[in-house]
PDB file of N, CA and C in Angstrom:
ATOM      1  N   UNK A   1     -21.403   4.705   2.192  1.00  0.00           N
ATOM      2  CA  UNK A   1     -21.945   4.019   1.064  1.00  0.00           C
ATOM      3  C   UNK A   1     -22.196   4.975  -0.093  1.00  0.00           C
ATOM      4  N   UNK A   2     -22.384   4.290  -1.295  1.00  0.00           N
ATOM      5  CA  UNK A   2     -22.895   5.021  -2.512  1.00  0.00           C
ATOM      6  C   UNK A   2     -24.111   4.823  -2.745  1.00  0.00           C
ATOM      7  N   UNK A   3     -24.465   6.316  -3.056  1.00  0.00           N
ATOM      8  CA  UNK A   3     -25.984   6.689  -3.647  1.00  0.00           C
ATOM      9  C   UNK A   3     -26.020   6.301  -4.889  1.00  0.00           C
ATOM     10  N   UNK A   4     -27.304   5.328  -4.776  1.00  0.00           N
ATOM     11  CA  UNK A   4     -27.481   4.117  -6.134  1.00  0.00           C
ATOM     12  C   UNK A   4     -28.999   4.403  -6.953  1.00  0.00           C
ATOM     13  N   UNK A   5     -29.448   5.338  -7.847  1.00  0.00           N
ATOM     14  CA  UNK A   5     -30.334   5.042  -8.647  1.00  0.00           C
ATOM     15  C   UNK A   5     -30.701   4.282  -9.677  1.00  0.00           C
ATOM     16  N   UNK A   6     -31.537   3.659  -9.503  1.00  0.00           N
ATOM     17  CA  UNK A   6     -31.876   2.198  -9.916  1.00  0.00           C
ATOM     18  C   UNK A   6     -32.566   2.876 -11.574  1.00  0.00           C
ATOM     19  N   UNK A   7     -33.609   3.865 -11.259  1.00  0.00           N
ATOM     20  CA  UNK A   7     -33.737   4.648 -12.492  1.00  0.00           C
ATOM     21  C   UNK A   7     -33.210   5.127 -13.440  1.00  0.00           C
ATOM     22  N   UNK A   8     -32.069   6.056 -12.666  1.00  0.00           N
ATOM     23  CA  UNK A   8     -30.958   6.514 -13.414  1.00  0.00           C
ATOM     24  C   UNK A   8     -30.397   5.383 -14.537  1.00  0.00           C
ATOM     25  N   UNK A   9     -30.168   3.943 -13.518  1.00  0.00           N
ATOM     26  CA  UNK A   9     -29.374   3.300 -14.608  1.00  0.00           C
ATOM     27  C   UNK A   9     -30.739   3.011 -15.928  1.00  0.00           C
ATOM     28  N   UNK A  10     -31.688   2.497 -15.185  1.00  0.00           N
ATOM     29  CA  UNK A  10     -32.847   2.157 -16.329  1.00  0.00           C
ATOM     30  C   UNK A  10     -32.470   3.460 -17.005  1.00  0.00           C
ATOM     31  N   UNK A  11     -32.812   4.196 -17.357  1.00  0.00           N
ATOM     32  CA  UNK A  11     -32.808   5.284 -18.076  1.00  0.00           C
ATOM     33  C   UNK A  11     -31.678   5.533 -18.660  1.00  0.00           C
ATOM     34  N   UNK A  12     -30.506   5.363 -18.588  1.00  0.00           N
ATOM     35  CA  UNK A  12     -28.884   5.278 -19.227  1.00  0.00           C
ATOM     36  C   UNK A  12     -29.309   4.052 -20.328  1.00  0.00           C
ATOM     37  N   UNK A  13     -29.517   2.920 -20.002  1.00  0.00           N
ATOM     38  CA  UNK A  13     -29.650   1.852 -20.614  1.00  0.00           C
ATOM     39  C   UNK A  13     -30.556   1.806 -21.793  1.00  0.00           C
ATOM     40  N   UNK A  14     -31.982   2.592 -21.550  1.00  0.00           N
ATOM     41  CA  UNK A  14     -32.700   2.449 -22.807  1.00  0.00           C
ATOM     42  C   UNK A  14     -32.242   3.969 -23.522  1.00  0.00           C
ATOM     43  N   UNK A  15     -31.538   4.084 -23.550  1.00  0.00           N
ATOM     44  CA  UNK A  15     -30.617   5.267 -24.006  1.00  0.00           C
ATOM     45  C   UNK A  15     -30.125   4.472 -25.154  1.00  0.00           C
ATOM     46  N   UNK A  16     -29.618   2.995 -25.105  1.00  0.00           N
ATOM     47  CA  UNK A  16     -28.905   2.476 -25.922  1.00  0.00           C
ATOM     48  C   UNK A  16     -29.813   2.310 -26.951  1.00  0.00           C
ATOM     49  N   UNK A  17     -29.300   2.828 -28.391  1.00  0.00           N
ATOM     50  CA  UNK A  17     -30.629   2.015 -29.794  1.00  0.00           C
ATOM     51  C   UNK A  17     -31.167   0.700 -29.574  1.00  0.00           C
ATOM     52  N   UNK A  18     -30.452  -0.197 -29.402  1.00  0.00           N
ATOM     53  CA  UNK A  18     -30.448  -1.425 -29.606  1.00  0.00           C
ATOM     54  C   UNK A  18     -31.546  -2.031 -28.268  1.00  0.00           C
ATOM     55  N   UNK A  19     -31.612  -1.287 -27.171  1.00  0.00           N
ATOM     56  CA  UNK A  19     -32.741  -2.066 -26.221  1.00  0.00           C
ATOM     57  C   UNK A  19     -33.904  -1.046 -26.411  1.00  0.00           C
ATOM     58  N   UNK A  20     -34.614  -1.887 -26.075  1.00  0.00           N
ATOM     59  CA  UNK A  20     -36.167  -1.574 -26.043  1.00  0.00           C
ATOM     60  C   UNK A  20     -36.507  -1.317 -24.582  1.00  0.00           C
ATOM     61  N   UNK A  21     -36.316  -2.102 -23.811  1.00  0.00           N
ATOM     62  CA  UNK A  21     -36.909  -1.363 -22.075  1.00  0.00           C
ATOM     63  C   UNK A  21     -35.872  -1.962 -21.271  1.00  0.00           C
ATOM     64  N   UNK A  22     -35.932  -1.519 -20.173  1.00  0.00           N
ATOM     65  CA  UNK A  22     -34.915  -2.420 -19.071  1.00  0.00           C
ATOM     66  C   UNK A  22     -35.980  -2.112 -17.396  1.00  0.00           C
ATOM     67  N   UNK A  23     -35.944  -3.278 -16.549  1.00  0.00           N
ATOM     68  CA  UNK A  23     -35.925  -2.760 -14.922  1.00  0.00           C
ATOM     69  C   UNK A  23     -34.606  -3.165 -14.333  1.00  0.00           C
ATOM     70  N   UNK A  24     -34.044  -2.400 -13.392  1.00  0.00           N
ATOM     71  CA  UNK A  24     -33.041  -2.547 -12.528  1.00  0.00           C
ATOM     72  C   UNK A  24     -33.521  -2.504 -11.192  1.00  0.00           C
ATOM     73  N   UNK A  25     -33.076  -3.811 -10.617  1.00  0.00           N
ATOM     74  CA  UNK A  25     -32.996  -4.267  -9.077  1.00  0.00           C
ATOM     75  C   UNK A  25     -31.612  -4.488  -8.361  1.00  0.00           C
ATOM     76  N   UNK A  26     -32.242  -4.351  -7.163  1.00  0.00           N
ATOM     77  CA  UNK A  26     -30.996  -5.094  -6.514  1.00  0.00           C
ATOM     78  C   UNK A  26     -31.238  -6.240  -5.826  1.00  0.00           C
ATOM     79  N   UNK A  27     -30.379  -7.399  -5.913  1.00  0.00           N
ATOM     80  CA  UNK A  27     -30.620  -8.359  -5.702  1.00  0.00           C
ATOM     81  C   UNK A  27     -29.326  -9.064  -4.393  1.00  0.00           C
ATOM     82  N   UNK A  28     -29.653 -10.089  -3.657  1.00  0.00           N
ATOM     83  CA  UNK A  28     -28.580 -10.446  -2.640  1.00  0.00           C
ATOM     84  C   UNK A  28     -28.104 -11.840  -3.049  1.00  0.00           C
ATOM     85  N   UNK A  29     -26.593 -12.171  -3.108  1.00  0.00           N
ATOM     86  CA  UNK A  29     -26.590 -13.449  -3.695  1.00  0.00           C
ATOM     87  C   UNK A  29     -26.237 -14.070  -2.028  1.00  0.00           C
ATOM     88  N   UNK A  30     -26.008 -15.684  -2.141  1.00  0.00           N
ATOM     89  CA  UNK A  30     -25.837 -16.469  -1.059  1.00  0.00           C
ATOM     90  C   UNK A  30     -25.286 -16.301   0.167  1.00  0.00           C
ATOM     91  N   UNK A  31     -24.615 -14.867   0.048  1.00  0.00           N
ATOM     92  CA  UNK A  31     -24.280 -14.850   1.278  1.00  0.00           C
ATOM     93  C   UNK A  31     -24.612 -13.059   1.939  1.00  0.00           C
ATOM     94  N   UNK A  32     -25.468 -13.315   1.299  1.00  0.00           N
ATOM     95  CA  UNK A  32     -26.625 -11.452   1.760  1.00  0.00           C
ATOM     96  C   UNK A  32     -25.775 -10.328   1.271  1.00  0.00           C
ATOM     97  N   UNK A  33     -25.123 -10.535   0.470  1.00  0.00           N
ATOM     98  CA  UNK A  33     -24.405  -9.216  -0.128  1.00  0.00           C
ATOM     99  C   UNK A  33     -25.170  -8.871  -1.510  1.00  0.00           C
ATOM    100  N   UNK A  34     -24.880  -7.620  -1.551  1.00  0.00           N
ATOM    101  CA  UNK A  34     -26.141  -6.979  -2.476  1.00  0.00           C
ATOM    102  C   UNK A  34     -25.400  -6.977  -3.835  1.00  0.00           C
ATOM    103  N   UNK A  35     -26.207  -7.065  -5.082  1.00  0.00           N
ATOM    104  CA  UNK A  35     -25.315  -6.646  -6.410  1.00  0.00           C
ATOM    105  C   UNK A  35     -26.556  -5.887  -7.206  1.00  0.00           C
ATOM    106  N   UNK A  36     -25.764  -5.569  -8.151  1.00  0.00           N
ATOM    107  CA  UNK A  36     -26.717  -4.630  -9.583  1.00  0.00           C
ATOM    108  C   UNK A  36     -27.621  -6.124 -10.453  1.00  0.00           C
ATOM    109  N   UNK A  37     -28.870  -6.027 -10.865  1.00  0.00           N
ATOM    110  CA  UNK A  37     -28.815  -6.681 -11.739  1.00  0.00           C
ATOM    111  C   UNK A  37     -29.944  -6.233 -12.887  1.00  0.00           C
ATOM    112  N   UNK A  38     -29.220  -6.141 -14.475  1.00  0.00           N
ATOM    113  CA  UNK A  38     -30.353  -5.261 -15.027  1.00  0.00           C
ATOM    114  C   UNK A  38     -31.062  -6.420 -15.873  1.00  0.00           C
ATOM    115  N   UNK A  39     -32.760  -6.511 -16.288  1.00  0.00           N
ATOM    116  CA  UNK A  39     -33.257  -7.030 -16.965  1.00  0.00           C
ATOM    117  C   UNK A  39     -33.385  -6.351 -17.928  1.00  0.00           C
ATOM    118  N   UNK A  40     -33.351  -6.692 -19.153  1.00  0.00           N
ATOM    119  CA  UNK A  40     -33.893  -5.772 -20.511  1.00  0.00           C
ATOM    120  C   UNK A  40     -33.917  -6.650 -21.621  1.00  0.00           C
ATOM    121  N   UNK A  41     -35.209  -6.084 -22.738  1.00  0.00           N
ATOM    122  CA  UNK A  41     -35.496  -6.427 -23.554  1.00  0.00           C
ATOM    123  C   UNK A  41     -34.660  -5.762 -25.053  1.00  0.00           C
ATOM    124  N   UNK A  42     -34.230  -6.571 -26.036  1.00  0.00           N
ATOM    125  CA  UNK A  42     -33.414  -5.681 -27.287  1.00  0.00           C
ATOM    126  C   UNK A  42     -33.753  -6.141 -28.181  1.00  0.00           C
ATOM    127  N   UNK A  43     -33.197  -5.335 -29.003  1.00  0.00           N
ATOM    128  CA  UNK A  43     -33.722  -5.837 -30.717  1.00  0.00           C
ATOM    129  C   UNK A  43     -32.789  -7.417 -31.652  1.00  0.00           C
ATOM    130  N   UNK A  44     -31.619  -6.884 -30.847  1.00  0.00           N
ATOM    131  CA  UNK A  44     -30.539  -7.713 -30.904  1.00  0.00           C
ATOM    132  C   UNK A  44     -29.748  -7.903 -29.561  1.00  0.00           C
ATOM    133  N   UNK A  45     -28.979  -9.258 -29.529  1.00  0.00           N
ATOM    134  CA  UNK A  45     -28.349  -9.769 -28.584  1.00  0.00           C
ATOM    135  C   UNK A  45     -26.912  -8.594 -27.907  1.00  0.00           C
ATOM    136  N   UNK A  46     -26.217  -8.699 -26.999  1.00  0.00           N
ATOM    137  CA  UNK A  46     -25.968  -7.623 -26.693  1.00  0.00           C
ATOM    138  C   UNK A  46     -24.910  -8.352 -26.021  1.00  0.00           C
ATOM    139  N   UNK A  47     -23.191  -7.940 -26.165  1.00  0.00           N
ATOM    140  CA  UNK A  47     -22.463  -8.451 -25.174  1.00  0.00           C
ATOM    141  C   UNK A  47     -22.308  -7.710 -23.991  1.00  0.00           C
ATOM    142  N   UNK A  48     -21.972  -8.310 -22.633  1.00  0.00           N
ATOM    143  CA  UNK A  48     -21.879  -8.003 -21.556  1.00  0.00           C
ATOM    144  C   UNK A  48     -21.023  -6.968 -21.648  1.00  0.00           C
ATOM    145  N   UNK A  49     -19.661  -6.636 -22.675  1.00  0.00           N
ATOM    146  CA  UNK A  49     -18.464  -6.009 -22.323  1.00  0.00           C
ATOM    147  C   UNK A  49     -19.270  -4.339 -22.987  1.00  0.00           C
ATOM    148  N   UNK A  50     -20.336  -4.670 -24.174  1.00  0.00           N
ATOM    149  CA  UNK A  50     -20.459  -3.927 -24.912  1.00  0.00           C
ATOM    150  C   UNK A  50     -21.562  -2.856 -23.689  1.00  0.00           C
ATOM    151  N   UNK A  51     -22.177  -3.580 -23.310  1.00  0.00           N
ATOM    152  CA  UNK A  51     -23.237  -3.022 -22.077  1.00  0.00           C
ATOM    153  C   UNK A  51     -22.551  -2.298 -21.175  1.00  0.00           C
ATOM    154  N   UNK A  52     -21.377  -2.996 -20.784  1.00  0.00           N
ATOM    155  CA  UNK A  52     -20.405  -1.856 -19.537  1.00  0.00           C
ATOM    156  C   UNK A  52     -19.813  -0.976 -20.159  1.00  0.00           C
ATOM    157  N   UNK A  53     -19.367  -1.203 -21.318  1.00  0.00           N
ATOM    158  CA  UNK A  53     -18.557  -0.179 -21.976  1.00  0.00           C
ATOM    159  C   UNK A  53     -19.319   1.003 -22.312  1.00  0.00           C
ATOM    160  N   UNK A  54     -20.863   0.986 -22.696  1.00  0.00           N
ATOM    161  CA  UNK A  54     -22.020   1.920 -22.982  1.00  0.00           C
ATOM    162  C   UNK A  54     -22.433   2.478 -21.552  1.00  0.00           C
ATOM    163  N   UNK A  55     -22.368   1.450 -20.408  1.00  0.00           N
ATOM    164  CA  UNK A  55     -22.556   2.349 -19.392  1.00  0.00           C
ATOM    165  C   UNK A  55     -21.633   3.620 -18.653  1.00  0.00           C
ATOM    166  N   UNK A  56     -20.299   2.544 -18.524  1.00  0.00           N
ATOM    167  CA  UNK A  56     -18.957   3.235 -18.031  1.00  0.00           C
ATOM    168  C   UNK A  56     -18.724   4.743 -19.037  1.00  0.00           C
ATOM    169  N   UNK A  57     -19.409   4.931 -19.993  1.00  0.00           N
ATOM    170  CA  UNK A  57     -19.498   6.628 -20.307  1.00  0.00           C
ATOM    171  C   UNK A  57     -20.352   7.157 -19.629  1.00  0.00           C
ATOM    172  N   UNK A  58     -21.562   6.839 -18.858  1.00  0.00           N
ATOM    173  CA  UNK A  58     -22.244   7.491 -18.526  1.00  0.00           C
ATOM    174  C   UNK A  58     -22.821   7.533 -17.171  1.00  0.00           C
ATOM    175  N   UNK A  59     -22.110   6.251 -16.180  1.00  0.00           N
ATOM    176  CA  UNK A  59     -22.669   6.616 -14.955  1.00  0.00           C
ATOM    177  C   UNK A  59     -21.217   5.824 -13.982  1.00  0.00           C
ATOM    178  N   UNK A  60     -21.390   5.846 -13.233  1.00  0.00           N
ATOM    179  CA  UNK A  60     -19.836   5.755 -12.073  1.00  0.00           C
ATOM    180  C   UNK A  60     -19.990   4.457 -12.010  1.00  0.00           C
ATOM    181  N   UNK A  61     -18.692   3.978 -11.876  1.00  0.00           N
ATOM    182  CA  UNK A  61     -18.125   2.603 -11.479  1.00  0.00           C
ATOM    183  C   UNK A  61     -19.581   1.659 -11.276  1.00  0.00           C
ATOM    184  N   UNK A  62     -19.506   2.219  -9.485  1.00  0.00           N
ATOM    185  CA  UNK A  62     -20.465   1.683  -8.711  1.00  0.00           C
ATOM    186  C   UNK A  62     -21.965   0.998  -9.319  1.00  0.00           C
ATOM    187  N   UNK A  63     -22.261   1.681 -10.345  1.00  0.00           N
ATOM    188  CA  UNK A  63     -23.964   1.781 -10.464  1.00  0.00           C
ATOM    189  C   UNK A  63     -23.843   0.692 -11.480  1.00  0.00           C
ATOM    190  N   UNK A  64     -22.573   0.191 -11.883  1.00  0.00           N
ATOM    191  CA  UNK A  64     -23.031  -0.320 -13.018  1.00  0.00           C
ATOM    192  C   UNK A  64     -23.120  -1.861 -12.813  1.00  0.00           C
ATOM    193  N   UNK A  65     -24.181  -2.313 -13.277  1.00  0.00           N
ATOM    194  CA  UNK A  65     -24.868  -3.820 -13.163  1.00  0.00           C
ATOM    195  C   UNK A  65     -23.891  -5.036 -13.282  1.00  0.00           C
ATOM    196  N   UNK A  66     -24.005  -5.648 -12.105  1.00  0.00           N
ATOM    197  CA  UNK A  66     -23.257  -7.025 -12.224  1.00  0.00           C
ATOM    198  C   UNK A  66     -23.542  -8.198 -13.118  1.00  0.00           C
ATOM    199  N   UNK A  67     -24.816  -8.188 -13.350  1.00  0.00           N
ATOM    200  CA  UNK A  67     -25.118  -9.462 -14.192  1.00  0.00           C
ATOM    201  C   UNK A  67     -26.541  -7.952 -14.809  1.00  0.00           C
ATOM    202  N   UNK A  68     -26.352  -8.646 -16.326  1.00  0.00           N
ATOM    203  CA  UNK A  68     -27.333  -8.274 -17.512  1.00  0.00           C
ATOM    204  C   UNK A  68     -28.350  -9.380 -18.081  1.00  0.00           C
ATOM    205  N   UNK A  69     -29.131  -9.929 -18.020  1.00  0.00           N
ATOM    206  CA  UNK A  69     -30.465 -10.397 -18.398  1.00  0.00           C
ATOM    207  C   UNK A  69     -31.484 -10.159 -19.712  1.00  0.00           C
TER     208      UNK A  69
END
């Protein structure tokens, strides 16, 4: 398996100008398999592609959040 900091990503994320805070969990959908999912607060609305694309510079495949909130 991959070593997953949940911090790390919080901390990549309010990296971005545009958010103000984030928590990252992991969460299990319907059939007990685990995914990323980040909550965060911004100044402005934020697309999903624009969020992976800001992450995918800065942390591996793996870590990066399935659903954004």
């Amino acid at each position: 398996g991959f070593r997953i900091e949940l911090g790390e990503i919080e901390s990549q994320l309010e990296k971005h100008d545009d958010i103000n805070e984030s928590i990252v969990t992991v969460r299990e959908d319907g059939e007990n398999r685990p995914y990323i999912c980040a909550y965060m607060t911004s100044k402005r609305e934020l697309t999903v592609e624009e969020l992976r694309e800001f992450l995918g510079n800065k942390l591996p495949d793996y870590m990066i959040p399935a659903y954004f909130v």
